[in-house]
N, C-alpha and C. Protein backbone atom coordinates (compact mmCIF):
# COMPACT_ATOMS: atom_id res chain seq x y z
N UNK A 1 1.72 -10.60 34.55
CA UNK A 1 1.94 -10.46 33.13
C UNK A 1 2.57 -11.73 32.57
N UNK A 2 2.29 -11.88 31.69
CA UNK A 2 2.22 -13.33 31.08
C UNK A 2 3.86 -12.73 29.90
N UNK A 3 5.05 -13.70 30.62
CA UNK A 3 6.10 -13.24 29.45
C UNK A 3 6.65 -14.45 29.01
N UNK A 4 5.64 -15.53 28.65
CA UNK A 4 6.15 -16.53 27.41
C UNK A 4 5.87 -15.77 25.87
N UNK A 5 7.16 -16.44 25.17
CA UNK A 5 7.41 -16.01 24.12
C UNK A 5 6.18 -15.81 22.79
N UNK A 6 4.94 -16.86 23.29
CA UNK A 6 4.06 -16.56 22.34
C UNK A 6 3.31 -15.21 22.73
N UNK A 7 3.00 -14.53 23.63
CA UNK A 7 2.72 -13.29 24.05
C UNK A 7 3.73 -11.91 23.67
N UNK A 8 4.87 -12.03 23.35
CA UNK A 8 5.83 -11.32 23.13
C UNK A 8 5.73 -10.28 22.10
N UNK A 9 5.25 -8.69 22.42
CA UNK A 9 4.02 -7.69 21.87
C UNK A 9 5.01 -6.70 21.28
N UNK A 10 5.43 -6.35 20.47
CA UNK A 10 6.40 -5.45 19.82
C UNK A 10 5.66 -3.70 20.63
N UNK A 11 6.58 -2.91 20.92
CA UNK A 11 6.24 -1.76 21.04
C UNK A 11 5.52 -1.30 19.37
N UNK A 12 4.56 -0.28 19.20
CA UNK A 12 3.68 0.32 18.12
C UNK A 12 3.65 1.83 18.46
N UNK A 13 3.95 2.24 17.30
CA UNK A 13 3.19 4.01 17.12
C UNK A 13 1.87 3.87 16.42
N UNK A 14 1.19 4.98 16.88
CA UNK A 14 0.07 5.29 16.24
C UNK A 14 -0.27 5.92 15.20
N UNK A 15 -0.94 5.98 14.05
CA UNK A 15 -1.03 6.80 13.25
C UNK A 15 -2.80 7.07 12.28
N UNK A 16 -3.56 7.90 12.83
CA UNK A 16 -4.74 8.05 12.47
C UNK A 16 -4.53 8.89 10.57
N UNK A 17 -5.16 7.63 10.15
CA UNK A 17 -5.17 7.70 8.52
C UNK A 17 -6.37 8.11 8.19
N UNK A 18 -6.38 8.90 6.50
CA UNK A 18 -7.51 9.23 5.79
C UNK A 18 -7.46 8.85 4.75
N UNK A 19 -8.30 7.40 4.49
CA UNK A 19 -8.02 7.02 3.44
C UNK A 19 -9.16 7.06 2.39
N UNK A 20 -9.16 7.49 1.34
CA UNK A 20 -10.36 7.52 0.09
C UNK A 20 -10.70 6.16 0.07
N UNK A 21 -11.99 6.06 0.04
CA UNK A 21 -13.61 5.08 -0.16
C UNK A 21 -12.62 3.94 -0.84
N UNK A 22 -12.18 4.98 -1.90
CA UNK A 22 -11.78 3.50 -2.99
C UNK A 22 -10.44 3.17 -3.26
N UNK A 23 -9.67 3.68 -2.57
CA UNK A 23 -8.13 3.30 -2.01
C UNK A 23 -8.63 2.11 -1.10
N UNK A 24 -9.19 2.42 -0.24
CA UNK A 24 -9.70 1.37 0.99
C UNK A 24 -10.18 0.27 0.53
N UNK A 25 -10.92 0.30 -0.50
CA UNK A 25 -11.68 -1.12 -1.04
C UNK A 25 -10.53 -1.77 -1.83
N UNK A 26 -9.75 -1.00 -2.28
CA UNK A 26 -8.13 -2.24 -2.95
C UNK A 26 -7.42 -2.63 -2.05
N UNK A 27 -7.25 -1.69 -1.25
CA UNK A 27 -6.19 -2.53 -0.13
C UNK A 27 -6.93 -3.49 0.44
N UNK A 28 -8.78 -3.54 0.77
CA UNK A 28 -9.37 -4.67 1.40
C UNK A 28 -9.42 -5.87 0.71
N UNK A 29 -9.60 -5.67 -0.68
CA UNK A 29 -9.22 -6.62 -1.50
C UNK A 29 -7.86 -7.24 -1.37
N UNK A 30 -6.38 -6.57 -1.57
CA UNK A 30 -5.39 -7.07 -1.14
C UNK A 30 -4.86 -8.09 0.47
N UNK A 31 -5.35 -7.08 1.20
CA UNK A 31 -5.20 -7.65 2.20
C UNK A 31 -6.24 -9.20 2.42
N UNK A 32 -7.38 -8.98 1.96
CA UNK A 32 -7.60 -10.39 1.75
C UNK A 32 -6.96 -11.74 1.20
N UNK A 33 -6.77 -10.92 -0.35
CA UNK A 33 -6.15 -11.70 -1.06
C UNK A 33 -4.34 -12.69 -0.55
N UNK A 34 -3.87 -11.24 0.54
CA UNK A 34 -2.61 -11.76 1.07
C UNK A 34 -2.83 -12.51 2.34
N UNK A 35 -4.48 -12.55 2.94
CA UNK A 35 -4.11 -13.15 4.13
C UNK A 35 -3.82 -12.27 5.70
N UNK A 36 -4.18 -10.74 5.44
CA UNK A 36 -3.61 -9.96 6.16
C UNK A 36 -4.97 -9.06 6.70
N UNK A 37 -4.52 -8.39 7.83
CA UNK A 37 -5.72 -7.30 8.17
C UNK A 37 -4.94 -6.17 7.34
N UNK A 38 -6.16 -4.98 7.37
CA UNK A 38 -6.09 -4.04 6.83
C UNK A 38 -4.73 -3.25 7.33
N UNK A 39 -4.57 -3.18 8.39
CA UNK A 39 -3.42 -2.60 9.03
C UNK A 39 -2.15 -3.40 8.63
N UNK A 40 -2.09 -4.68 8.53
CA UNK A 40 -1.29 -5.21 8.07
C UNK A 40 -0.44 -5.00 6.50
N UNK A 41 -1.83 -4.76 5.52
CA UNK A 41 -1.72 -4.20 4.60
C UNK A 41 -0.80 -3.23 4.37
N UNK A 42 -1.46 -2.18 4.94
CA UNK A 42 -1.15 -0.68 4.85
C UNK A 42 0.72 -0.80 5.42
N UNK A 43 0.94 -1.11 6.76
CA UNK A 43 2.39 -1.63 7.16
C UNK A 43 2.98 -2.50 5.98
N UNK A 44 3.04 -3.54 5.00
CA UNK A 44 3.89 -4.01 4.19
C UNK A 44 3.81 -3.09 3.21
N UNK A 45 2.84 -2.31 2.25
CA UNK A 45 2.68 -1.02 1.59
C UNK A 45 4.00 -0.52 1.86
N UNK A 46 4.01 0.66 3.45
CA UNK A 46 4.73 0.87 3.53
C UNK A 46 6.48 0.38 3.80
N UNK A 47 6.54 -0.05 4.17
CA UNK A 47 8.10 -1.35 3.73
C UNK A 47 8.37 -1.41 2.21
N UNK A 48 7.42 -2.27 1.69
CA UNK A 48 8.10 -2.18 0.50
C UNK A 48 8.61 -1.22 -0.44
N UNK A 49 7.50 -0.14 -0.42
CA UNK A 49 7.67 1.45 -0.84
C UNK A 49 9.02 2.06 -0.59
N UNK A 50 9.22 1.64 0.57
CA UNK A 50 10.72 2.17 1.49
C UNK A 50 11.76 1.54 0.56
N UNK A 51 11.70 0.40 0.48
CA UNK A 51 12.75 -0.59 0.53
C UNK A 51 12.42 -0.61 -0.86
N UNK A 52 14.66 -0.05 -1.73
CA UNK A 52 14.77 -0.33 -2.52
C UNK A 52 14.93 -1.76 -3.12
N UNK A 53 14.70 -2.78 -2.81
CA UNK A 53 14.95 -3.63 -2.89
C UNK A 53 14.03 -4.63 -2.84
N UNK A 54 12.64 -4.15 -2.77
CA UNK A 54 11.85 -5.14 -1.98
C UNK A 54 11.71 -6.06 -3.26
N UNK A 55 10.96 -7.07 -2.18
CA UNK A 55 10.52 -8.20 -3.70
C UNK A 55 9.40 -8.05 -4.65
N UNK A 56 8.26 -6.96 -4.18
CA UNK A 56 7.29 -6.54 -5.16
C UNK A 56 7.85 -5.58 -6.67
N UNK A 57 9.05 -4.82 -6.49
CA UNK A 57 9.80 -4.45 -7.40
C UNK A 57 10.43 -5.17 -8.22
N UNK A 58 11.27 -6.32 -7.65
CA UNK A 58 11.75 -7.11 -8.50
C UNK A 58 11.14 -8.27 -9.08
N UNK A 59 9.80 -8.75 -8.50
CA UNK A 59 9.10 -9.29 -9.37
C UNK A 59 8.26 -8.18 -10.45
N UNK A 60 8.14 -7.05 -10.09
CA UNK A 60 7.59 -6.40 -11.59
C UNK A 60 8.67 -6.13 -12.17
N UNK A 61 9.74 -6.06 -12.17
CA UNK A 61 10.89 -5.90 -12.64
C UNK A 61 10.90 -6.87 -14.32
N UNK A 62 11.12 -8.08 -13.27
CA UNK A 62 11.59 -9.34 -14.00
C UNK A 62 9.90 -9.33 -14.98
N UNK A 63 8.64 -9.12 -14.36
CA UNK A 63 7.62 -9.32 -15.61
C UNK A 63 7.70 -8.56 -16.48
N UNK A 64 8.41 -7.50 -16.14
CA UNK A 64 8.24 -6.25 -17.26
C UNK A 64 9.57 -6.71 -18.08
N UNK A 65 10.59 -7.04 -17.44
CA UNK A 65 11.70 -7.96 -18.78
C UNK A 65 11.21 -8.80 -19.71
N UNK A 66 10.25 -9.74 -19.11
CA UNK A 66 9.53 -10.94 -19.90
C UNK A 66 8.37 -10.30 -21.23
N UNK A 67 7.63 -9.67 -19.99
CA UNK A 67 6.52 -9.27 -21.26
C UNK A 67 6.73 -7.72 -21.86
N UNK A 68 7.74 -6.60 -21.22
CA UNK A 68 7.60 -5.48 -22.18
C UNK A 68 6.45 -4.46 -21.21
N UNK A 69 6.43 -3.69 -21.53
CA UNK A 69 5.76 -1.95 -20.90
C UNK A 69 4.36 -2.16 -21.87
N UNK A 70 4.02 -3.06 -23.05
CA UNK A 70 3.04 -2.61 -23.67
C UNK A 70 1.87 -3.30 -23.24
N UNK A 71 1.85 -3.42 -22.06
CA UNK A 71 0.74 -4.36 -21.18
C UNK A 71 0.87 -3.35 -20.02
N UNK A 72 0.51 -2.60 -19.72
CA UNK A 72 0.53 -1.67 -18.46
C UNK A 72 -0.64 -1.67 -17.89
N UNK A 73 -1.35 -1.77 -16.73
CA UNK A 73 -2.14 -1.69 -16.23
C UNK A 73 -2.36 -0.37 -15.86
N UNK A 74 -4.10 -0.01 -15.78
CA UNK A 74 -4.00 1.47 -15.54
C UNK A 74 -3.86 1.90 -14.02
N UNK A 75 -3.07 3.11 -14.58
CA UNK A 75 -2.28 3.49 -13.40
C UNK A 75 -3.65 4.55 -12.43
N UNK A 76 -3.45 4.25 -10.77
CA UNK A 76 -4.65 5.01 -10.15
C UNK A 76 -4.34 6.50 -9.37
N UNK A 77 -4.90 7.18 -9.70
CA UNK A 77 -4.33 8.50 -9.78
C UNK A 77 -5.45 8.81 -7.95
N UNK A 78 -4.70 9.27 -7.39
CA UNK A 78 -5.76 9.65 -6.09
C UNK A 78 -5.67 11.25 -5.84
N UNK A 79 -6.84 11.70 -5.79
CA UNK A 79 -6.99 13.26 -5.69
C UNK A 79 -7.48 13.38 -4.17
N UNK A 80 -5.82 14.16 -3.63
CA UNK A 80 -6.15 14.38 -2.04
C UNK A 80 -7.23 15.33 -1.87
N UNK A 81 -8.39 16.03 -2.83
CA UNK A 81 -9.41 16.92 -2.15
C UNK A 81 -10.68 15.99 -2.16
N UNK A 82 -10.48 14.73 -1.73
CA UNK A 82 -11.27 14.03 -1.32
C UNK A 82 -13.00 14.38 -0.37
N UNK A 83 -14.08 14.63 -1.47
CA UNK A 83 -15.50 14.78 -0.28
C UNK A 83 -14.97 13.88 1.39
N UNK A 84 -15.37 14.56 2.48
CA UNK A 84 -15.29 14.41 3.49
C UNK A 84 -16.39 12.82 3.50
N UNK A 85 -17.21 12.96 2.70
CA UNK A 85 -18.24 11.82 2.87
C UNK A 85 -17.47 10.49 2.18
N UNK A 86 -16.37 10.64 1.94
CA UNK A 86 -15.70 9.42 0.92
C UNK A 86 -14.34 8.92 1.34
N UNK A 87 -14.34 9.08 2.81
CA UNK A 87 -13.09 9.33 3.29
C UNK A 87 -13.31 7.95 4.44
N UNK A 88 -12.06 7.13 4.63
CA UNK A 88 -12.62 6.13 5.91
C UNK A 88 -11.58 6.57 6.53
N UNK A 89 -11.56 6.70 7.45
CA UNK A 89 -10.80 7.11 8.76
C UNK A 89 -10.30 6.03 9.19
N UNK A 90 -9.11 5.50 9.59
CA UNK A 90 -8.42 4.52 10.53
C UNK A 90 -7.23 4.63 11.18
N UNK A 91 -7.45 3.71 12.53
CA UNK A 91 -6.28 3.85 13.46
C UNK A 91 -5.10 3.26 12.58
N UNK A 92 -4.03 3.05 12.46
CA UNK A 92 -3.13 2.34 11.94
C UNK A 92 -1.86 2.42 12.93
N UNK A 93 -1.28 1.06 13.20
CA UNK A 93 -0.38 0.48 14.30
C UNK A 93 1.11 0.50 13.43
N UNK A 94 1.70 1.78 14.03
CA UNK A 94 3.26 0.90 12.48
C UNK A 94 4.45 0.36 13.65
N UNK A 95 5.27 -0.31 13.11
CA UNK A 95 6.14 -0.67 13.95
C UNK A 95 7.40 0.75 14.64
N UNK A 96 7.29 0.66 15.77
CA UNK A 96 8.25 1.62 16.62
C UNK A 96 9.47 2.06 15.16
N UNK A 97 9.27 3.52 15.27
CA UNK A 97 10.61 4.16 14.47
C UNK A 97 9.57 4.49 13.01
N UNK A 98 8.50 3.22 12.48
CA UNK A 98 8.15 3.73 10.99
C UNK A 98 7.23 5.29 10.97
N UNK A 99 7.14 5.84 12.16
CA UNK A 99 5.92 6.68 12.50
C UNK A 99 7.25 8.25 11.83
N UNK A 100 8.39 8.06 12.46
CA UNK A 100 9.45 8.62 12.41
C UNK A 100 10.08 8.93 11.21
N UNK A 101 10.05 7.75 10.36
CA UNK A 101 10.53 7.80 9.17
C UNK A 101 9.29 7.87 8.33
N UNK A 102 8.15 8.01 8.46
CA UNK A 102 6.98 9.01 7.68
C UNK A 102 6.86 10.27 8.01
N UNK A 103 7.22 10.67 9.41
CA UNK A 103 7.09 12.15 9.13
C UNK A 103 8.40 12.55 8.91
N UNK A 104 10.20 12.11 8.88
CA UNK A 104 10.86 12.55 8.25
C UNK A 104 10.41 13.04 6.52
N UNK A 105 10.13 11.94 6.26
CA UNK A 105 9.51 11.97 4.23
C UNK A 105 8.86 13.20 4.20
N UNK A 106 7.36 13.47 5.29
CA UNK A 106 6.81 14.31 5.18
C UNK A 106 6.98 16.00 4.73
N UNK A 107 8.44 15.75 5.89
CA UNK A 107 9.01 17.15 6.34
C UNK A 107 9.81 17.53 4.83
N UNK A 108 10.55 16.87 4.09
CA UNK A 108 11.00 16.95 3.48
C UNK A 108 10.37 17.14 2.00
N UNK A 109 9.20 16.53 1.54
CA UNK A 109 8.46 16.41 0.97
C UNK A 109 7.17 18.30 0.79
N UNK A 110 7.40 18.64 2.17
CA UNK A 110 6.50 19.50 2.72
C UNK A 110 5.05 19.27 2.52
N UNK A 111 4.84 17.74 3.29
CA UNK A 111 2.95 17.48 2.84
C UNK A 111 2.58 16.84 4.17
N UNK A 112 1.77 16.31 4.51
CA UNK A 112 1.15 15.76 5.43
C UNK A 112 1.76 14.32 5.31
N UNK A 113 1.46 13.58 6.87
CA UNK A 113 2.58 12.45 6.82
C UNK A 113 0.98 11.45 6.18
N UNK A 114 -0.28 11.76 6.22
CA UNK A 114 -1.04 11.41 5.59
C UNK A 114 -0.90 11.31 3.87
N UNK A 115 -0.66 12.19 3.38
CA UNK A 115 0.01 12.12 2.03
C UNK A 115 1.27 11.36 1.55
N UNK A 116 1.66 11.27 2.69
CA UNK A 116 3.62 10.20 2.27
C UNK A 116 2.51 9.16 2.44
N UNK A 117 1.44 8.81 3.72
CA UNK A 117 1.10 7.03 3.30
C UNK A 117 0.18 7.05 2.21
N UNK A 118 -0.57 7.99 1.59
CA UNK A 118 -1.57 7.76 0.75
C UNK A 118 -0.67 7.52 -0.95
N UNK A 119 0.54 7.98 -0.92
CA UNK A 119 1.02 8.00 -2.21
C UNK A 119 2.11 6.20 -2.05
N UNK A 120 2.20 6.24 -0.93
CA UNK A 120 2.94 4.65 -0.60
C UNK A 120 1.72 3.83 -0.97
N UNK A 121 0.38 3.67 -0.84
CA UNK A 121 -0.62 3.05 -0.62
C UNK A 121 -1.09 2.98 -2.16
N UNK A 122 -0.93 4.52 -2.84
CA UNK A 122 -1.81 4.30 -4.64
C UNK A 122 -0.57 3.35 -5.21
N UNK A 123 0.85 3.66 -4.85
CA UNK A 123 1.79 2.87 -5.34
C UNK A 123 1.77 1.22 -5.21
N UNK A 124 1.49 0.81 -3.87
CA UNK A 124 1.29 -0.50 -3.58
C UNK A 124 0.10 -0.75 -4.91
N UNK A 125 -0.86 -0.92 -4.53
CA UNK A 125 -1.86 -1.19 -5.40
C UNK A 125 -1.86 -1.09 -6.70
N UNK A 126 -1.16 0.04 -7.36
CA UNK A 126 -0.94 0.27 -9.13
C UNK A 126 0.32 -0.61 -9.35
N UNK A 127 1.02 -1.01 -8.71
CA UNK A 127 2.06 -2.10 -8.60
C UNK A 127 1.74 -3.47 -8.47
N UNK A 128 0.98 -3.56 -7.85
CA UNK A 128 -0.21 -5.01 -7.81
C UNK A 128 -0.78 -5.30 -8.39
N UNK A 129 -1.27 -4.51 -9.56
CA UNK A 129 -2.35 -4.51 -10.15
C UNK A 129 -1.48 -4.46 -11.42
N UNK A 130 -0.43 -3.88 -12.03
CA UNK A 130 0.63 -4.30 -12.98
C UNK A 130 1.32 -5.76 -12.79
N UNK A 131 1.74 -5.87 -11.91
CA UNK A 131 2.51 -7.31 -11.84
C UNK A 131 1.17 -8.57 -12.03
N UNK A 132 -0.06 -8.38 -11.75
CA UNK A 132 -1.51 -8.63 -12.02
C UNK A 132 -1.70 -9.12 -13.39
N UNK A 133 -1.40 -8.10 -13.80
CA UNK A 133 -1.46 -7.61 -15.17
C UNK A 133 -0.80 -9.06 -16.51
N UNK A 134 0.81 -8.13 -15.95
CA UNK A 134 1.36 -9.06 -16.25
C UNK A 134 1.43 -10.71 -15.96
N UNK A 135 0.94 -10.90 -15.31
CA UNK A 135 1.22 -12.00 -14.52
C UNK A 135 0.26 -13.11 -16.08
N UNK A 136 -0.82 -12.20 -16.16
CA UNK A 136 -1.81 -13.26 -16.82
C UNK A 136 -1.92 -12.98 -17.99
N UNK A 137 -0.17 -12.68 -18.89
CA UNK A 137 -0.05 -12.85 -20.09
C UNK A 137 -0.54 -11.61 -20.49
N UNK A 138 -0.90 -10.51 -19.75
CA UNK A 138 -1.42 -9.07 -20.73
C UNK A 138 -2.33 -9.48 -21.71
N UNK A 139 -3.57 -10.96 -21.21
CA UNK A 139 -4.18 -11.17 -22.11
C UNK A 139 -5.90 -10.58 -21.77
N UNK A 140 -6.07 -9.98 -20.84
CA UNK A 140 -6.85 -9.70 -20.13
C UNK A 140 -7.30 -8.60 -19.66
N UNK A 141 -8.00 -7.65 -19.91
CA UNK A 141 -7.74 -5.96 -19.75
C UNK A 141 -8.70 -5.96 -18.61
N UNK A 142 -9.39 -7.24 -18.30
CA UNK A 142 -10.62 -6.63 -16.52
C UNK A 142 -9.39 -6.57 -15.51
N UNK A 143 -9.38 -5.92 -14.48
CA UNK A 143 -8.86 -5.93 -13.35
C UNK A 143 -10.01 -6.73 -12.24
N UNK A 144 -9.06 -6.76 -10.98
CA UNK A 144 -10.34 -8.01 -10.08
C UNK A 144 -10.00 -7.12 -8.85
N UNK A 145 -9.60 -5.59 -9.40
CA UNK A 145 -9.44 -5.01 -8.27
C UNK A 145 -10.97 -3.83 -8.23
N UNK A 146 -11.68 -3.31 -7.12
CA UNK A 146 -12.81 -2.32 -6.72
C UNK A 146 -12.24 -1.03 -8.29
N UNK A 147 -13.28 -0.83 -8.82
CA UNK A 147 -13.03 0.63 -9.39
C UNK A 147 -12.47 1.86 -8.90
N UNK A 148 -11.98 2.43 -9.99
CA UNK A 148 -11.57 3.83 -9.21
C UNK A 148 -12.19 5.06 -9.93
């Protein structure tokens, strides 16, 4: 076994996701756009969601100080009775403990730990797509994100 530091493999939980057709095509868009695989995606999603503090909040924060609420991007509403034919299925790798602290949410929540990531996931994206928004002066009503 090879234990130089560039090999150095974090322990992972598993977590088999159901994600809607067109949830999947924004995050593929995102994750492009950031440079990331899809799984990668879906893992900073969740972080930032978590984390009061993250920096995707406080940069919509600070745009929404600058430009005001009357530039809102539309918000994406996801309906968990999703056709079975519209659904992509994926493995997803989270870091040791985040598997834990989704099905705590779950339990508490009383929903599927599929539902704590699918509502972390419409959030990422309607948050992206506002700071988006804003970003380009609220002069612009196309989005450059897949339809919903």
């Amino acid at each position: 076994m090879n234990t130089s530091p560039a090999f150095n493999v974090e322990p992972a939980d598993k977590l088999e996701l159901s994600i809607p057709q067109n949830l999947y095509e924004s995050l593929a868009f995102l994750a492009a756009r950031h440079d990331r695989s899809i799984n990668g995606e879906i893992k900073q999603a969740w972080v930032q969601w978590t984390d009061q503090l993250s920096d995707l909040k406080v940069i919509l924060a600070l745009l929404t100080s600058r430009y005001g609420n009357e530039h809102k991007a539309e918000v994406t509403r996801i309906d968990l009775r999703t056709p079975p034919d519209n659904i992509k299925h994926l493995p997803c790798k989270f870091k040791k403990g985040q598997v834990h602290q989704i099905n705590e949410q779950a339990n508490i929540l009383r929903v599927s730990m599929n539902s704590v990531i699918l509502k972390a996931l419409a959030w990422w994206v309607n948050t992206w797509r506002q700071v988006d928004r804003l970003n380009a002066g609220a002069g612009s009503g196309s989005q450059p994100y897949p339809c919903w």
